[in-house]
Protein backbone atom coordinates (compact mmCIF):
# COMPACT_ATOMS: atom_id res chain seq x y z
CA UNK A 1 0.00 0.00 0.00
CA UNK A 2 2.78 2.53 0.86
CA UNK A 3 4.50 2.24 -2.81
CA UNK A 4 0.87 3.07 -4.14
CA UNK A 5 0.91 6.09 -2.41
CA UNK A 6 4.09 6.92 -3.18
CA UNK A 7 3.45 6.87 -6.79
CA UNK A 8 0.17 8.23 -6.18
CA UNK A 9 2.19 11.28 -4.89
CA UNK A 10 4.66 11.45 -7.36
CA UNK A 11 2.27 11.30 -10.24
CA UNK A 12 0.52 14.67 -8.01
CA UNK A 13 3.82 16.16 -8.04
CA UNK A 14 4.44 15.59 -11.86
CA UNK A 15 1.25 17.01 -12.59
CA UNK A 16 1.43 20.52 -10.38
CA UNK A 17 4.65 20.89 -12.18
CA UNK A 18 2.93 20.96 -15.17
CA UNK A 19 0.06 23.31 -13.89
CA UNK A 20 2.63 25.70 -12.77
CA UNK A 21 4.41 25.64 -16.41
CA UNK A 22 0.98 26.54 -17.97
CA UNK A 23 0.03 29.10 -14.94
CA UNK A 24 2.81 31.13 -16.06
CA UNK A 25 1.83 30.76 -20.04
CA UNK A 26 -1.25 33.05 -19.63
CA UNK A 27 -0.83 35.74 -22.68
CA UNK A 28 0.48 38.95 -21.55
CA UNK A 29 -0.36 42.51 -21.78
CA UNK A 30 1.26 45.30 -20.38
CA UNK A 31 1.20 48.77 -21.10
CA UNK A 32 5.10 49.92 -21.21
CA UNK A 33 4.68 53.76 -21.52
CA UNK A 34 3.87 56.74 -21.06
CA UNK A 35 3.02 54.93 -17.75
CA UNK A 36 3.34 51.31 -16.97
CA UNK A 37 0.45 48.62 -16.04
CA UNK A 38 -0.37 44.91 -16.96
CA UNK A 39 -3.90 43.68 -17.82
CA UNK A 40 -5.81 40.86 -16.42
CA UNK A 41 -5.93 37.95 -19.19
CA UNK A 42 -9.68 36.94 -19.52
CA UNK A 43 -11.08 40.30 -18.09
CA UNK A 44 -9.16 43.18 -19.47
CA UNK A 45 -7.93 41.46 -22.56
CA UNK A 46 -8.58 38.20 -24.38
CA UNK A 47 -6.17 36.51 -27.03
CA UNK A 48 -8.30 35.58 -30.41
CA UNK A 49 -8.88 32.15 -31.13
CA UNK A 50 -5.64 30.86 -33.60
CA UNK A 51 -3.78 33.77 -32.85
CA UNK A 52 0.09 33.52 -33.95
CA UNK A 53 2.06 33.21 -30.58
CA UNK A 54 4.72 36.05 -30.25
CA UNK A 55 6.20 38.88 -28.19
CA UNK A 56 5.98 42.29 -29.53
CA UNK A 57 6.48 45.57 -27.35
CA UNK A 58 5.80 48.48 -29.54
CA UNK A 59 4.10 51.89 -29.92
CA UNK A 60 0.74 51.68 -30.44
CA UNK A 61 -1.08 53.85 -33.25
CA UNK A 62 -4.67 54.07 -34.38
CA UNK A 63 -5.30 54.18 -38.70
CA UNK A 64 -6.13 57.20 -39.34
CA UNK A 65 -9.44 58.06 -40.94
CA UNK A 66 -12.06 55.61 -39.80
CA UNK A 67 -10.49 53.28 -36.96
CA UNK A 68 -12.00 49.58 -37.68
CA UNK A 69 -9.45 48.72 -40.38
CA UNK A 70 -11.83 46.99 -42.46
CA UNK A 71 -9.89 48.48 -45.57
CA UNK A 72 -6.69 48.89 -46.75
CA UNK A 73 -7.09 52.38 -47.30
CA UNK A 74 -7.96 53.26 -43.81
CA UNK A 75 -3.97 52.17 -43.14
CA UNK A 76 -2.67 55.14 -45.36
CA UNK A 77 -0.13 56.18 -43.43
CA UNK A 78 0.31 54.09 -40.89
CA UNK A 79 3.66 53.61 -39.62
CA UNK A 80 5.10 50.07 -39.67
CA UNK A 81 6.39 48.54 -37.17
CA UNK A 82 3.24 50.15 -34.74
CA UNK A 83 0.48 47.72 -33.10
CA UNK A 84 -2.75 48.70 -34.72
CA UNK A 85 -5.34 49.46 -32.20
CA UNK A 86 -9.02 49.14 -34.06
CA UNK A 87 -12.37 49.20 -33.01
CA UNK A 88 -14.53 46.30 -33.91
CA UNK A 89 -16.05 46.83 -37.62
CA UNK A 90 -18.00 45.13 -40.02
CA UNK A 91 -16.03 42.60 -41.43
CA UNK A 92 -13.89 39.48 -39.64
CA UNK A 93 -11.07 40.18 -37.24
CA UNK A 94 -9.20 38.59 -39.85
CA UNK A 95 -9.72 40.83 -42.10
CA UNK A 96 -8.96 43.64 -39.57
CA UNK A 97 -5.36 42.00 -39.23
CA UNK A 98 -4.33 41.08 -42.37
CA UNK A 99 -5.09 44.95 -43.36
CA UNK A 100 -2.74 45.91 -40.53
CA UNK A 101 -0.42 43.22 -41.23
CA UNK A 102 -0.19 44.49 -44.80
CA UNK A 103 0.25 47.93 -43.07
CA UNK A 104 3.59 46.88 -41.36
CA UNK A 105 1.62 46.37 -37.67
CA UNK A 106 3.14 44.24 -35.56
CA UNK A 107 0.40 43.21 -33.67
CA UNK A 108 -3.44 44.06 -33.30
CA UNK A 109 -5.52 45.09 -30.49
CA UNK A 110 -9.12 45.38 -31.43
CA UNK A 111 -11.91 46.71 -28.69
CA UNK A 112 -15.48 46.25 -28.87
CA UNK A 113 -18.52 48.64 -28.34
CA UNK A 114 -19.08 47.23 -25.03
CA UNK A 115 -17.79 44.38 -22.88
CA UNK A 116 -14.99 42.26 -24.12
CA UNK A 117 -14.37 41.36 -27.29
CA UNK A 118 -13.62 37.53 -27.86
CA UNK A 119 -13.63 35.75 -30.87
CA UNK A 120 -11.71 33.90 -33.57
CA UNK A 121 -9.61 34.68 -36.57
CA UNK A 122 -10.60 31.01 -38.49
CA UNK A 123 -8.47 28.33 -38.39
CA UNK A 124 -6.81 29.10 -41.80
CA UNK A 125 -5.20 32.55 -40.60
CA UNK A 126 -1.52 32.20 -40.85
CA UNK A 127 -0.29 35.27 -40.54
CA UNK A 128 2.35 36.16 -37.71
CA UNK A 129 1.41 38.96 -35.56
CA UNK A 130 -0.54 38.32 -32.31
CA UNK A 131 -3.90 39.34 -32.19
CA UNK A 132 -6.01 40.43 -28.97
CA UNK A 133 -9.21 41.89 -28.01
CA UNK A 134 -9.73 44.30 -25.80
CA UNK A 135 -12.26 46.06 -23.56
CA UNK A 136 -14.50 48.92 -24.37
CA UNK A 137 -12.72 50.72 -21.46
CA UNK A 138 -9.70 50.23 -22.37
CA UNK A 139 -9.68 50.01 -25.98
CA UNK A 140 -10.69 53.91 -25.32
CA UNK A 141 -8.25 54.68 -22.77
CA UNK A 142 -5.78 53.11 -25.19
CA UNK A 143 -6.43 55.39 -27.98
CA UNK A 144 -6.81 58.52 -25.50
CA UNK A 145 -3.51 57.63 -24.67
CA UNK A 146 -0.37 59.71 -26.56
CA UNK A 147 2.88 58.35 -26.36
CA UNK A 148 1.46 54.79 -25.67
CA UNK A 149 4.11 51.80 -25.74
CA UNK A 150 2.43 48.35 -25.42
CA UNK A 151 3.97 44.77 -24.89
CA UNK A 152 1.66 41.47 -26.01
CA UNK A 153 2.76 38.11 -25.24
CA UNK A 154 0.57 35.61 -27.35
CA UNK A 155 1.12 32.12 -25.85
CA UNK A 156 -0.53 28.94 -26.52
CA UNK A 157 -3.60 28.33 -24.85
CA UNK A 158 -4.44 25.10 -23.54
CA UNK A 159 -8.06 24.46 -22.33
CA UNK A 160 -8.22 21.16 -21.00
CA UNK A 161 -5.67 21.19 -18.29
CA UNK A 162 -6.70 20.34 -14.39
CA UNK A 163 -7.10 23.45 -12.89
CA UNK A 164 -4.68 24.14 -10.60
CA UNK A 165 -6.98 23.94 -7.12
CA UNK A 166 -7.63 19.89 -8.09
CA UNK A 167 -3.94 19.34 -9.18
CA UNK A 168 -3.38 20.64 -4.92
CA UNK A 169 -6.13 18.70 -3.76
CA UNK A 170 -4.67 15.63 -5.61
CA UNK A 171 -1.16 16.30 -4.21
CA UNK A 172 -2.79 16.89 -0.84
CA UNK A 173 -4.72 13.37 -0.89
CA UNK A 174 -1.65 11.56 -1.91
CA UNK A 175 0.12 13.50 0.91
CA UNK A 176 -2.54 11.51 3.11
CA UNK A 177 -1.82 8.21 1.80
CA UNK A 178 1.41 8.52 2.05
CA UNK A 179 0.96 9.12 5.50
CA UNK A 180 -1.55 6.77 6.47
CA UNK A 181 0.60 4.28 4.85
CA UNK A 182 3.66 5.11 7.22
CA UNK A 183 1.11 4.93 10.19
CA UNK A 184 2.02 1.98 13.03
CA UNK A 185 -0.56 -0.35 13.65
CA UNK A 186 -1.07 -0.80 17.02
């Protein structure tokens, strides 16, 4: 019984490893400049479904005439090597990305008119620039922000790990057995 606990435990242990290597894989976005601040994946910001993974930090610039980016010719002008920040339009996020990817962006932050935007860019996308959504709130602040440097951090998300809560309870319980196993009988 105690070398079934054992490798009860060790299989625990091998899996909150793994829980802590995805904990720190969440995508990542910070605002670098003018002042600096990170946003909470999942509430401030969401990463679109097939987005490329990749780390960009960058300045971050609206198109300038109408800001969706639905057309190429609302990117005349813009400066590559930017992020585009664009407000949800008419046609697909992917669409809105491969304009600013043809623009020279880097990477694309696109806010809704309320709420979060979530959403995919199809699974045949293949460009290379990470693509997030944003908040209403601070998809504005964003573009009422001059001087704005940004840093995303697209990373692969995996939604069918244990959470990390039953990966401690499962470590816990084999901590138990392991015990109990090591327990005199009287």
């Amino acid at each position: 019984m105690r070398i079934h606990a054992l490798k009860f435990c060790l299989l625990c242990i091998i899996a909150l490893i793994a829980q802590i290597r995805y904990a720190n894989a969440t995508p990542i976005l910070e605002q670098v400049a003018p002042i600096s601040g990170s946003g909470i994946f999942g509430v401030d910001f969401s990463q679109l479904q097939y987005s490329p993974l990749g780390d960009v930090t960058a300045s971050v610039q609206n198109p300038f005439g109408l800001i969706s980016g639905c057309t190429p010719a609302e990117f005349a002008g813009f400066p590559a090597g930017y992020i585009a920040l664009l407000q949800e339009g008419a046609c697909s996020f992917a669409t809105q990305a491969t304009n600013a990817y043809n623009a020279g962006a880097l990477g694309v932050l696109i806010y809704p008119t309320s709420g979060l935007l979530t959403g995919s860019l199809g699974a045949g996308f293949s460009l290379t620039l990470p693509v997030f959504g944003l908040t209403y709130n601070l998809g504005t602040n964003f573009a009422a922000t001059q001087g704005l440097v940004v840093r995303m951090k697209a990373e692969e998300i995996d939604e069918n790990n244990v959470p990390i809560p039953a990966t401690l309870a499962l470590f816990g319980i084999g901590l138990a057995g392991l015990g109990l196993s090591r327990r005199k009988k009287a």
